[in-house]
Structure formats: C-alpha cells, structure tokens
Protein backbone atom coordinates (compact mmCIF):
# COMPACT_ATOMS: atom_id res chain seq x y z
CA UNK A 1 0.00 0.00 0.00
CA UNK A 2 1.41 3.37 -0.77
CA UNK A 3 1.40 6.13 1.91
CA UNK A 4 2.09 9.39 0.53
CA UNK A 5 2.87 12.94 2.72
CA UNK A 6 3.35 16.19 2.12
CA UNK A 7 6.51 17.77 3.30
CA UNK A 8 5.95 21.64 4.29
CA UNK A 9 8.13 24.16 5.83
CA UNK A 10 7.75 27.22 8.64
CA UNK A 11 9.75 29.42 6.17
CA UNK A 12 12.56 29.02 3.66
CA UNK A 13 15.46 27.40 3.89
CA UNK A 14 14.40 25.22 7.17
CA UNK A 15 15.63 22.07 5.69
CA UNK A 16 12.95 20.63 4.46
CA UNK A 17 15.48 18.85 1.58
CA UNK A 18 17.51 17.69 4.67
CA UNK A 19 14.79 16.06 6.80
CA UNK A 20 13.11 14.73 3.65
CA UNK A 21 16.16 12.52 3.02
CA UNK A 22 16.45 11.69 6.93
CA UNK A 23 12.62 10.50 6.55
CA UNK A 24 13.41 8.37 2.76
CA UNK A 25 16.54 6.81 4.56
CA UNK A 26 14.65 6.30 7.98
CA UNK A 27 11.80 4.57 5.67
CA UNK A 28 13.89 2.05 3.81
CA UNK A 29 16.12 1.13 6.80
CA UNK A 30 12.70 -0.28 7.96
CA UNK A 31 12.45 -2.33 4.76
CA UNK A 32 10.23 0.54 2.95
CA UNK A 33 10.08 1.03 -0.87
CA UNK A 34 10.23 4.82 -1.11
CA UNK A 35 10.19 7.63 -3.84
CA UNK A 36 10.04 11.39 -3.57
CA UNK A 37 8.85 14.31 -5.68
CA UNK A 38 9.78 17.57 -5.73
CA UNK A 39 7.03 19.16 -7.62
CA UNK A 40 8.01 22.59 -8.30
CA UNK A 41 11.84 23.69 -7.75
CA UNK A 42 13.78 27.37 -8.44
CA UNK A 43 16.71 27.13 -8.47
CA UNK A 44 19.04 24.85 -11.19
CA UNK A 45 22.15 24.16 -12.43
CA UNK A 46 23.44 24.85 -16.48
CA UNK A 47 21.91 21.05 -17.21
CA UNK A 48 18.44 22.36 -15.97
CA UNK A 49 18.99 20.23 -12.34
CA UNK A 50 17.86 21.49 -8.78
CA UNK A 51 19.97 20.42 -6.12
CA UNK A 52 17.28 19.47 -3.78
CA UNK A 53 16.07 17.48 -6.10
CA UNK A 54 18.94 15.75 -7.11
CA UNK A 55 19.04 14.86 -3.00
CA UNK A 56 15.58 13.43 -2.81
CA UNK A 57 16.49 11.26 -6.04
CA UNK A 58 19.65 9.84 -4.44
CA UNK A 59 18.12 8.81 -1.53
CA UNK A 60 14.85 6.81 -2.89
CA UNK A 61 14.91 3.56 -3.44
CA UNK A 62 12.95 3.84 -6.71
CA UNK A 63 14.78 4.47 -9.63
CA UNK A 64 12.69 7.62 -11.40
CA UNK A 65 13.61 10.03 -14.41
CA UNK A 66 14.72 13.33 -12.84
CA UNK A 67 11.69 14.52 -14.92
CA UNK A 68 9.40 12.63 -12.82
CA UNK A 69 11.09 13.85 -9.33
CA UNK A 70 11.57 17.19 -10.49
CA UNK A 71 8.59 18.16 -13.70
CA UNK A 72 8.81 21.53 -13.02
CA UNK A 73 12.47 22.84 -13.21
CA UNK A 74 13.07 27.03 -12.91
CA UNK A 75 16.05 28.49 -13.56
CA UNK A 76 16.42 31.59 -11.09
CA UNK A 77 16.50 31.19 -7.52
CA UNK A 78 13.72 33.10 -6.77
CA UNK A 79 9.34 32.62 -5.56
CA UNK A 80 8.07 30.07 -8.25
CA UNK A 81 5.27 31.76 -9.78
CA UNK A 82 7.89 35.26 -10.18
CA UNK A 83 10.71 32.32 -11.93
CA UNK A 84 7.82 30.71 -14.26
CA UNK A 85 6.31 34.20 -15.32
CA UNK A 86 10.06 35.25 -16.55
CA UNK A 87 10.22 32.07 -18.46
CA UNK A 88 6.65 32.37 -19.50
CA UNK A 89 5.40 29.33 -18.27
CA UNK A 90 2.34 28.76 -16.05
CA UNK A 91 2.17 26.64 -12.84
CA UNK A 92 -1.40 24.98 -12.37
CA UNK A 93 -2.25 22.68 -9.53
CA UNK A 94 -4.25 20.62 -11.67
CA UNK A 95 -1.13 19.46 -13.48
CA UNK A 96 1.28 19.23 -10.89
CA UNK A 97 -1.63 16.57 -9.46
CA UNK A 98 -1.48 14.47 -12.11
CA UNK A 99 2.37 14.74 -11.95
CA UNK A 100 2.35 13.57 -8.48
CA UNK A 101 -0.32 10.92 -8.71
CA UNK A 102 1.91 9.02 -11.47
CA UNK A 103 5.00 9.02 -9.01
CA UNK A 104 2.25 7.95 -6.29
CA UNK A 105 1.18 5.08 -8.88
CA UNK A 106 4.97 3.57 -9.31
CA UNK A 107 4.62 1.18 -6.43
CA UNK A 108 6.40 2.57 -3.44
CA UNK A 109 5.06 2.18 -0.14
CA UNK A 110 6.70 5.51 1.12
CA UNK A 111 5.94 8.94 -0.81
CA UNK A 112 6.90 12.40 -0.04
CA UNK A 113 6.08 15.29 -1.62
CA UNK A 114 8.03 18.10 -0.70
CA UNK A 115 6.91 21.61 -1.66
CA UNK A 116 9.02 24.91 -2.03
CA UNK A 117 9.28 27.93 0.86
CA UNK A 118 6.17 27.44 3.34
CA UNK A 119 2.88 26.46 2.89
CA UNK A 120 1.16 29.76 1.66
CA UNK A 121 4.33 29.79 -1.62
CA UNK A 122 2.10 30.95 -4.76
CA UNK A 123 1.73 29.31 -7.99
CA UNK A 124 0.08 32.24 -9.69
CA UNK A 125 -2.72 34.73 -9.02
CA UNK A 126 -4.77 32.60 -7.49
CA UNK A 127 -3.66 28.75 -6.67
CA UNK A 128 -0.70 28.19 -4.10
CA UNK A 129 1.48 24.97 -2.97
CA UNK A 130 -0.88 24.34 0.08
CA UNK A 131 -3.52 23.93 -3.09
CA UNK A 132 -1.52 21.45 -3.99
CA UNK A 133 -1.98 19.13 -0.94
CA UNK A 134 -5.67 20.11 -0.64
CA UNK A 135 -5.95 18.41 -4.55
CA UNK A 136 -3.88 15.76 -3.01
CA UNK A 137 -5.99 14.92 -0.01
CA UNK A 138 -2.68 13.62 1.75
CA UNK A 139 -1.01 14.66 5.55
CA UNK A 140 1.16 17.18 6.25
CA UNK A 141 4.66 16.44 8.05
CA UNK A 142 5.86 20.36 9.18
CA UNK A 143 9.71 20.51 8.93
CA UNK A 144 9.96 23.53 11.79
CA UNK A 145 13.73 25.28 11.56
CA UNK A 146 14.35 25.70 15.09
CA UNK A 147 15.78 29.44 15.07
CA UNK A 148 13.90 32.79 16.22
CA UNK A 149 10.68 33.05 15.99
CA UNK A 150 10.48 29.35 15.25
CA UNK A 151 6.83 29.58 17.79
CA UNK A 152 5.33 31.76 15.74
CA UNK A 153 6.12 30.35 12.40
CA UNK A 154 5.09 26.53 13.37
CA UNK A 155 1.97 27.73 15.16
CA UNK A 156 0.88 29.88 12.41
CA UNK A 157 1.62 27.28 9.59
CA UNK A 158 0.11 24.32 11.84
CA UNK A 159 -3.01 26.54 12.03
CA UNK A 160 -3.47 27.31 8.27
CA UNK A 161 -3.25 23.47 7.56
CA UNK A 162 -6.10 22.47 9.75
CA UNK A 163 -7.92 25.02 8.23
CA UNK A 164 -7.44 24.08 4.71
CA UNK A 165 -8.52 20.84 6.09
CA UNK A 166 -5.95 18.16 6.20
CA UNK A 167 -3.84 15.80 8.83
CA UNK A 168 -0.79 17.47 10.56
CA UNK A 169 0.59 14.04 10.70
CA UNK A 170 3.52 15.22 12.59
CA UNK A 171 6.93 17.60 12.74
CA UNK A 172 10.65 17.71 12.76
CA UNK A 173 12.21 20.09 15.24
CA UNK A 174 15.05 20.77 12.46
CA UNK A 175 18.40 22.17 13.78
CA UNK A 176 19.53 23.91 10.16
CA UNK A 177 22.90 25.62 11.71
CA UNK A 178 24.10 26.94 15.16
CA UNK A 179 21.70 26.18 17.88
CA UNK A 180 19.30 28.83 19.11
CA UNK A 181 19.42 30.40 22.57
CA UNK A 182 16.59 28.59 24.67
CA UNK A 183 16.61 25.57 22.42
CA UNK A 184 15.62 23.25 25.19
CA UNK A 185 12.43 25.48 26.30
CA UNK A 186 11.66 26.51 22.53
CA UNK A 187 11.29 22.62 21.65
CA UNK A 188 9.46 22.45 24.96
CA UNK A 189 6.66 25.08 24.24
CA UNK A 190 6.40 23.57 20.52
CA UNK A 191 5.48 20.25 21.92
CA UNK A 192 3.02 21.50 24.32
CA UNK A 193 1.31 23.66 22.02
CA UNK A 194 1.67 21.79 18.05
CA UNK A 195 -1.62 19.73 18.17
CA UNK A 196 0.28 16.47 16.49
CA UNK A 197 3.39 14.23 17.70
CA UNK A 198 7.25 15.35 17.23
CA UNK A 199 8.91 12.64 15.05
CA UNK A 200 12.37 13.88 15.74
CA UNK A 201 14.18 16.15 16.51
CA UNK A 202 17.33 16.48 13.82
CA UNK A 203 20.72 18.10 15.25
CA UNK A 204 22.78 20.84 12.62
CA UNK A 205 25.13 17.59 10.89
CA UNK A 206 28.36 18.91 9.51
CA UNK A 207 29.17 17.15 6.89
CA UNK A 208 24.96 16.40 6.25
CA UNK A 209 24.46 12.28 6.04
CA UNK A 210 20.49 10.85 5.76
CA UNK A 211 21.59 7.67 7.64
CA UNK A 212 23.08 9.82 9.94
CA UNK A 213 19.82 12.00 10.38
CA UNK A 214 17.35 9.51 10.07
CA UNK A 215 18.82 7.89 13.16
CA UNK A 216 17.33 11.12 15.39
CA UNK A 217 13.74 10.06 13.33
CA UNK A 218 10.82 8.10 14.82
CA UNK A 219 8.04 6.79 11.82
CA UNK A 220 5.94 5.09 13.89
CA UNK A 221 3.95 8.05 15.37
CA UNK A 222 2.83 8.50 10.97
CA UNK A 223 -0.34 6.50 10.59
C-alpha cells in the first residue's frame, strides 16, 4: 500500500530537503520502498537540475527520471510563480496533481512530496502549494527550523493546515545551523502547544548524512 505525505516548511530554507532525506533513509532502513517528488523547484544548475532534487532522487529507493522527481524545473533562484512568469510558463495545480499521482502510482510504499518555501508559496494569481496538498488529499509532516521566531512560524503554519482541512501528521524540530538560545524550552513550548506528535528532533550535521539523520527520526507516530 502506498502512503504518501506532504513535506511543508515554517519558512525558507528550514531544511525541508535535509529532513526529507532523513525521513526516505529512515523509511527504507525499515524495509520501505520509497520515492520522492519535488514538484516545483527554483533554483538549477546549467543542465536544468535542482539540487534538492537531485538529494531526494539519491536517496529513494525507486529508480525515477529526474523529470518525474523534479517536472517543473526554474532556472532563477527566486518565488516560483515570479521564476515561471520570466520564463513564461504557467504553474497549475491541476497538473502538478497528475504529476504527483503518477510518481504515487509507481509502487512505493513511502511517498513524499516536498513543496518549495512554506505552505502559503504561490503558484500564480490565485492557486498556491498548500492547493496542492488540498488536490492531493494527503497529511502534512511540518519541517519547523528551530531558530527565532520558530513559535510563531510553526503555530501559524500548523493553524493554516487544519484550516485548509488536512492531517498534521507530525513535525521535525530541524536544527539547520548553530543552535538557538533557549533551544531546550523553545522545543518544549512547541510540543506543548503543536496539536500532532514530534517525530524527531534532527541536530545541525556537519558534513549532512540521511543515515546519519534519520537515526534522530521516529516513523511510527505516521499512521
């Protein structure tokens, strides 16, 4: 049976990539077939190639096209819908569905879908990356980067995904560089107050390793 989640952020550059490895090498240490997608990416090399992406892809055990991990491939490094309107393309949710739902259809038991930025990232005038869940119909996992103003953020981001209606299946206290001052009381108030269980809670790795990661991960709180 193929579970499928997808993997939101409190802001930018949280490490959702990071803990979205941890959780594909966490998932096939316990035997898992798994497979990612990265939807919508800004952000690529000369050959057209995100490196998020390319991370996701190395650490599935499914053997996809980049294409199929990565459809939608912008150049500059900037909000999606400002990249795709310089390269005069359009971003719909309908079609980044269908995307997913083939990946989804490949046979892996594990599937994440990890979007760009936070949850309220637009697509265009009027559809955003939380529309694409909401098409989706599948649980959230918040990736919260435990820094200032980290409460706020992952309160505020929990909140909007209730109210768009879906699961906050759970969150990853991410650590993405120095720790913060209060870390131990920060985590603290998060847990008391985030209204769904704390799968890990991921330490800043220097050089970054998934094993390494996944080993601070607990699955079995994701039904």
């Amino acid at each position: 049976m193929t579970r499928t989640w997808f993997v939101t952020g409190t802001d930018t550059e949280v490490g959702k990539t990071a803990v979205s490895c941890a959780l594909l090498s966490a998932a096939a240490a316990g035997g898992l077939r798994t497979a990612a997608i990265k939807p919508v990416a800004a952000g690529c090399d000369a050959r057209g190639r995100n490196d998020d992406a390319m991370q996701l892809l190395a650490c599935m055990t499914e053997e996809l096209d980049y294409e199929q991990v990565n459809p939608v491939a912008l150049q500059a490094a900037i909000a999606p819908h400002i990249a795709a309107a310089r390269e005069g393309r359009r971003l719909q949710v309908r079609r980044l569905a269908g995307l997913c739902r083939g990946v989804m259809l490949q046979g892996a038991q594990f599937v994440l879908i990890e979007g760009a930025g936070g949850w309220r990232v637009p697509l265009g005038p009027r559809e955003t990356l939380a529309d694409l869940a909401i098409s989706l119909q599948v649980p959230v996992i918040m990736v919260v980067g435990m820094r200032l103003g980290c409460i706020n953020h992952a309160l505020l981001t929990a909140e909007a995904i209730r109210r768009d209606g879906l699961e906050l299946a759970g969150w990853v206290a991410n650590q993405p560089g120095e720790p913060m001052a209060c870390h131990a009381e920060n985590l603290q108030t998060l847990r008391h107050l985030l209204p769904a269980p704390l799968l890990g809670e991921v330490p800043h790795i220097t050089p970054y390793d998934p094993a390494s990661a996944a080993s601070f991960l607990d699955l079995s709180a994701l039904k």
